[in-house]
PDB file of N, CA and C in Angstrom:
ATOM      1  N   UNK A   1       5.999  68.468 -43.128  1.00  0.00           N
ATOM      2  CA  UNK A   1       4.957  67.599 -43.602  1.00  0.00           C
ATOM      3  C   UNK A   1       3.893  68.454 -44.265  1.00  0.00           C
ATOM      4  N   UNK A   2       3.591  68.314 -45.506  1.00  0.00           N
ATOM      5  CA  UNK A   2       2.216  68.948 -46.035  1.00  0.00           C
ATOM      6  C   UNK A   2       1.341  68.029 -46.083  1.00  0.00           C
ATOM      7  N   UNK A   3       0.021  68.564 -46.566  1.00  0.00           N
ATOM      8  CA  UNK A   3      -1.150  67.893 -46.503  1.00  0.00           C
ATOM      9  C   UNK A   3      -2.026  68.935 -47.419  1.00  0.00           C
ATOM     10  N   UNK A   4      -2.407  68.584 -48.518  1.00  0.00           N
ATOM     11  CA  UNK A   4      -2.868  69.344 -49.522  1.00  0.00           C
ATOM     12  C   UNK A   4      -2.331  70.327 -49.556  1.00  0.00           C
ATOM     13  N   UNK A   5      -1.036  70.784 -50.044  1.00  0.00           N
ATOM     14  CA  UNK A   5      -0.545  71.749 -50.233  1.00  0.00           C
ATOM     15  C   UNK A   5      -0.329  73.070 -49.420  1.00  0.00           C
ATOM     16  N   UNK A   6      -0.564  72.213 -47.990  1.00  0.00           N
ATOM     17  CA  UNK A   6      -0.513  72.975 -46.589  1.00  0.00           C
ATOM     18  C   UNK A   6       0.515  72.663 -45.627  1.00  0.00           C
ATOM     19  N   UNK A   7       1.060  73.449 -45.448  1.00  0.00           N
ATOM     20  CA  UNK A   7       2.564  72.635 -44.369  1.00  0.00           C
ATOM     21  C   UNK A   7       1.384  72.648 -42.574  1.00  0.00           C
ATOM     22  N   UNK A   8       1.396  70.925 -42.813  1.00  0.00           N
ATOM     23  CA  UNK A   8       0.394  70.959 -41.428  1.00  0.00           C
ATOM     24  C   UNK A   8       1.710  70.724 -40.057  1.00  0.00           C
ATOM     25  N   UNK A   9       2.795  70.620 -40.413  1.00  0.00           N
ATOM     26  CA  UNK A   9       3.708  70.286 -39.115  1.00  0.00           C
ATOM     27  C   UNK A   9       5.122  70.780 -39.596  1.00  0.00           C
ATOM     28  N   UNK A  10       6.031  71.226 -38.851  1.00  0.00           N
ATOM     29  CA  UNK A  10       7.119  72.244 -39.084  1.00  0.00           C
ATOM     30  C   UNK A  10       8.133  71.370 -37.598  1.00  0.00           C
ATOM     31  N   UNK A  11       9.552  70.791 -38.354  1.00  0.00           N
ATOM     32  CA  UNK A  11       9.877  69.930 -37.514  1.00  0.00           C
ATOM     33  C   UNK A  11      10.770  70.213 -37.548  1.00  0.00           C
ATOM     34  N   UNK A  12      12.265  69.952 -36.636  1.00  0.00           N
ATOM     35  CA  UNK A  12      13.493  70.408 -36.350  1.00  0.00           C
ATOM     36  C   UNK A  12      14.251  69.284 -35.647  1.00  0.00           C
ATOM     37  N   UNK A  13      15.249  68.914 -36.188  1.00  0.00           N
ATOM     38  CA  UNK A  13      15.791  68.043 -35.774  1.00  0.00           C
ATOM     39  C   UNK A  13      17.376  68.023 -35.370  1.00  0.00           C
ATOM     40  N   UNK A  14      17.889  68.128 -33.894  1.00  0.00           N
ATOM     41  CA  UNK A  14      19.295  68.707 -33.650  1.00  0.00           C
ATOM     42  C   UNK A  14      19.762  67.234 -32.971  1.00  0.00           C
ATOM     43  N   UNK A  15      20.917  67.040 -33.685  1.00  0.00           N
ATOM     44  CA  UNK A  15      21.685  65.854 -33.058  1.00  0.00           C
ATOM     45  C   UNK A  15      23.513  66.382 -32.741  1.00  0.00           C
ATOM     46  N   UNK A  16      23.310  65.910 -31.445  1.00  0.00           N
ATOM     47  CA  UNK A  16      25.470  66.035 -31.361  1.00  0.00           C
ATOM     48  C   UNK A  16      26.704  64.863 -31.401  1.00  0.00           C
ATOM     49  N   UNK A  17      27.510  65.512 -32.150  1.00  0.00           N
ATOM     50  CA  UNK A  17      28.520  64.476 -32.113  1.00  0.00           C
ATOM     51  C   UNK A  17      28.377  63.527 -31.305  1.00  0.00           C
ATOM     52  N   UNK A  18      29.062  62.362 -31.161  1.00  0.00           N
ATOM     53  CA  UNK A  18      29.159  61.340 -29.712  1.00  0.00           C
ATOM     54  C   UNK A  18      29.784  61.532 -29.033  1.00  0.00           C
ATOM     55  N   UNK A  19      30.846  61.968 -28.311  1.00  0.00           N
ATOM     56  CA  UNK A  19      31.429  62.634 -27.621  1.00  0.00           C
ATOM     57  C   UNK A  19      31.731  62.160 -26.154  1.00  0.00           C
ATOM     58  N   UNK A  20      32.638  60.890 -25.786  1.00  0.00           N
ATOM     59  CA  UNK A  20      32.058  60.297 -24.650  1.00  0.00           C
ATOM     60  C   UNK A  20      33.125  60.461 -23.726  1.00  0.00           C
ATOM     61  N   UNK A  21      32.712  61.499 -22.864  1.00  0.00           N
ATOM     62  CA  UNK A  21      33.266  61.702 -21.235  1.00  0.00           C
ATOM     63  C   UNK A  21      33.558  60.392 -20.593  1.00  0.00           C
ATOM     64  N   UNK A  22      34.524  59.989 -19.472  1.00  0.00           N
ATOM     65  CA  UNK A  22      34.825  58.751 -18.905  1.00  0.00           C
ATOM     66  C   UNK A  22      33.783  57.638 -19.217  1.00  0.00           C
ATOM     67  N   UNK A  23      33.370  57.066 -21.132  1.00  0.00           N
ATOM     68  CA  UNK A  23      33.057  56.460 -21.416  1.00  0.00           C
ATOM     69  C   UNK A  23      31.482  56.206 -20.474  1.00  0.00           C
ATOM     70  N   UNK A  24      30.998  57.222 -20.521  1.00  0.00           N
ATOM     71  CA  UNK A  24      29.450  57.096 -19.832  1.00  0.00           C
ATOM     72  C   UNK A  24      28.202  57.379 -20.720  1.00  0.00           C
ATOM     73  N   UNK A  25      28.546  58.322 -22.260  1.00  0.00           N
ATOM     74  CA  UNK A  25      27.352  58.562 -22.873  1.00  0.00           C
ATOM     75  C   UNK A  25      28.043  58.489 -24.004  1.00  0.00           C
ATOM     76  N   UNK A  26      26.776  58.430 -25.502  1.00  0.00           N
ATOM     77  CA  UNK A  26      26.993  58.518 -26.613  1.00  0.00           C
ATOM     78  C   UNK A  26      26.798  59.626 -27.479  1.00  0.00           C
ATOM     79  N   UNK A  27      25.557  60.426 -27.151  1.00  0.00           N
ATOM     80  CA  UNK A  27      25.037  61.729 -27.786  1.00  0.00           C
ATOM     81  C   UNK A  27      23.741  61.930 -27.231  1.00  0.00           C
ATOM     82  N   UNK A  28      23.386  63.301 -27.644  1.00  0.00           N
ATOM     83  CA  UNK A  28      22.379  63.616 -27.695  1.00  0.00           C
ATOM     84  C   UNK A  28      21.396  63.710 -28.997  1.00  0.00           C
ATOM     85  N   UNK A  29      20.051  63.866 -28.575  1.00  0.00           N
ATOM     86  CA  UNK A  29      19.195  63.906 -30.049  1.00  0.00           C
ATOM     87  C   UNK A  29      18.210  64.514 -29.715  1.00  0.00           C
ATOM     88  N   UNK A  30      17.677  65.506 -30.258  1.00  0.00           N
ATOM     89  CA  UNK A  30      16.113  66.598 -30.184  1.00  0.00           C
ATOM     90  C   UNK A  30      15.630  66.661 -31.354  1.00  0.00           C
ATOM     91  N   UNK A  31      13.779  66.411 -31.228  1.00  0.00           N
ATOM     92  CA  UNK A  31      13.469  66.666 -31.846  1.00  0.00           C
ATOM     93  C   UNK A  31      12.007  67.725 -31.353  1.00  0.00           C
ATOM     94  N   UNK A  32      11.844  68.429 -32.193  1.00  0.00           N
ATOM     95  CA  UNK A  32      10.504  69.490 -31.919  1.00  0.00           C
ATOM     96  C   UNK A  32       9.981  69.601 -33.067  1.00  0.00           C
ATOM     97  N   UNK A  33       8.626  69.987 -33.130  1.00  0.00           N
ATOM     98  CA  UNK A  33       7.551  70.665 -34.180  1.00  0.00           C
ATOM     99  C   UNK A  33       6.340  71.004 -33.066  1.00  0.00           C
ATOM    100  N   UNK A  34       6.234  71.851 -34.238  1.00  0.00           N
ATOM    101  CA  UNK A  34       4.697  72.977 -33.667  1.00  0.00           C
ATOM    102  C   UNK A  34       3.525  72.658 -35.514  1.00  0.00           C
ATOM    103  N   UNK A  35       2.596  72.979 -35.036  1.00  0.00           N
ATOM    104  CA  UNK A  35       1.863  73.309 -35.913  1.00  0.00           C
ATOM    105  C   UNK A  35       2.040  74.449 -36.224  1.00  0.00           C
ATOM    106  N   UNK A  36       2.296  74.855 -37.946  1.00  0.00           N
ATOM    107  CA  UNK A  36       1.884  76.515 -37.751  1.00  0.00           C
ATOM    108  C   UNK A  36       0.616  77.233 -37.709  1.00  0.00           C
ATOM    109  N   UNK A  37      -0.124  76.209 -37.879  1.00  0.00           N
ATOM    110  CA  UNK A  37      -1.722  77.052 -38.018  1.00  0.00           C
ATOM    111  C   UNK A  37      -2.266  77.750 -36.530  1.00  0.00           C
ATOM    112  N   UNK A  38      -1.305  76.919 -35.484  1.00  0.00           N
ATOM    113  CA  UNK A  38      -2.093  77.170 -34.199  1.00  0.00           C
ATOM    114  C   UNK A  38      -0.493  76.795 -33.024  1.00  0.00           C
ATOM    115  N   UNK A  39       0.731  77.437 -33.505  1.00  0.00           N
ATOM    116  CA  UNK A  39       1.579  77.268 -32.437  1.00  0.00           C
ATOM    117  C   UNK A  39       1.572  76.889 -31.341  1.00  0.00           C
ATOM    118  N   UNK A  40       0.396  76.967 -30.461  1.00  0.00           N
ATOM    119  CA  UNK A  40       0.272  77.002 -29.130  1.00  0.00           C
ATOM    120  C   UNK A  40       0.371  74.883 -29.266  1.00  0.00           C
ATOM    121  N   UNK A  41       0.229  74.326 -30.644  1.00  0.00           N
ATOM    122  CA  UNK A  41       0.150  72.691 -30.314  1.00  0.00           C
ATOM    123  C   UNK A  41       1.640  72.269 -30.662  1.00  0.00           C
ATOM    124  N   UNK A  42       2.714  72.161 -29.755  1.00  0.00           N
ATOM    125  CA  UNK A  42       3.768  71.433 -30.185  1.00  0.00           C
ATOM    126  C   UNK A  42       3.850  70.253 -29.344  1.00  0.00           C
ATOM    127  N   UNK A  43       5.087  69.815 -29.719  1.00  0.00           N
ATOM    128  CA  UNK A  43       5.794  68.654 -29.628  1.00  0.00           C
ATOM    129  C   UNK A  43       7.234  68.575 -29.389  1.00  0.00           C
ATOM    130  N   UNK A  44       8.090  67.783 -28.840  1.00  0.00           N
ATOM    131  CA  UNK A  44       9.197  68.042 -27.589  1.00  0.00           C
ATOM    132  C   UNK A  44       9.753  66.905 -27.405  1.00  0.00           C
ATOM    133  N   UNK A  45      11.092  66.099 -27.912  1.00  0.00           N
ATOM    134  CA  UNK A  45      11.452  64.874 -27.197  1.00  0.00           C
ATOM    135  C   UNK A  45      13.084  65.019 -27.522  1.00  0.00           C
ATOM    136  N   UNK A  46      13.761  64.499 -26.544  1.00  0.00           N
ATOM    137  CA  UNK A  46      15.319  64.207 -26.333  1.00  0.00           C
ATOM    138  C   UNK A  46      15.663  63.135 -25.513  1.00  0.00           C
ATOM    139  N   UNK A  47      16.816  62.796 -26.552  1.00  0.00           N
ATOM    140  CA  UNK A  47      17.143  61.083 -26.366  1.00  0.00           C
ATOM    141  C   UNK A  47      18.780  61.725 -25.838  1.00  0.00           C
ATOM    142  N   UNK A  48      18.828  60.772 -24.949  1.00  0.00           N
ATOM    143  CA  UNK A  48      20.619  60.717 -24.347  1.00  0.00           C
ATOM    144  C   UNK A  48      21.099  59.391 -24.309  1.00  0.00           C
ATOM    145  N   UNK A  49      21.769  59.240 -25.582  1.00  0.00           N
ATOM    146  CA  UNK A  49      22.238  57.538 -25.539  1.00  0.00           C
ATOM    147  C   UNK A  49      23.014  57.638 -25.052  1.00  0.00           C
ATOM    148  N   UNK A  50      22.911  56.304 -24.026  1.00  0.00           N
ATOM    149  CA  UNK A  50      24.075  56.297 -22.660  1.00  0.00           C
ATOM    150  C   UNK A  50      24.496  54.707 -23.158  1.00  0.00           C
ATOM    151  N   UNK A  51      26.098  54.552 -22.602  1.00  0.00           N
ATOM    152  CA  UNK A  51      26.752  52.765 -22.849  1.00  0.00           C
ATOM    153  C   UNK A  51      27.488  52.967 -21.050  1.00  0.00           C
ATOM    154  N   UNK A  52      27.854  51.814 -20.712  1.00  0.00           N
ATOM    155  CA  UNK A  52      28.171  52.071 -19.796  1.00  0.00           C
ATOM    156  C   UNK A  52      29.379  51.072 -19.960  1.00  0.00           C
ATOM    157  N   UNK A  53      30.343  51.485 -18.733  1.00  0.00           N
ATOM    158  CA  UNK A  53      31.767  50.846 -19.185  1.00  0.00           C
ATOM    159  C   UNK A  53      31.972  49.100 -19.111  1.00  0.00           C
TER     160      UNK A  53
END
């Protein structure tokens, strides 16, 4: 994300196949960013889509 020609947020986004063991989950999904001006401010979330039989 920039903001006047400043990258104010630096984001990463990892997703996995679906992959479903005795039909209990669908995948995983992460996402993170940090600021670079001041690293010490990030951000952190993972999703586990689950179906059930």
């Amino acid at each position: 994300m920039r903001t006047a020609f400043t990258v104010a947020l630096r984001t990463e986004i990892t997703a996995t196949s679906p992959w479903v063991p005795m039909r209990m989950g669908a995948g995983i999904v992460q996402i993170t960013g940090e600021r670079p001006a001041d690293p010490s401010v990030r951000f952190a979330a993972m999703v586990l889509a689950a179906t059930s039989p």
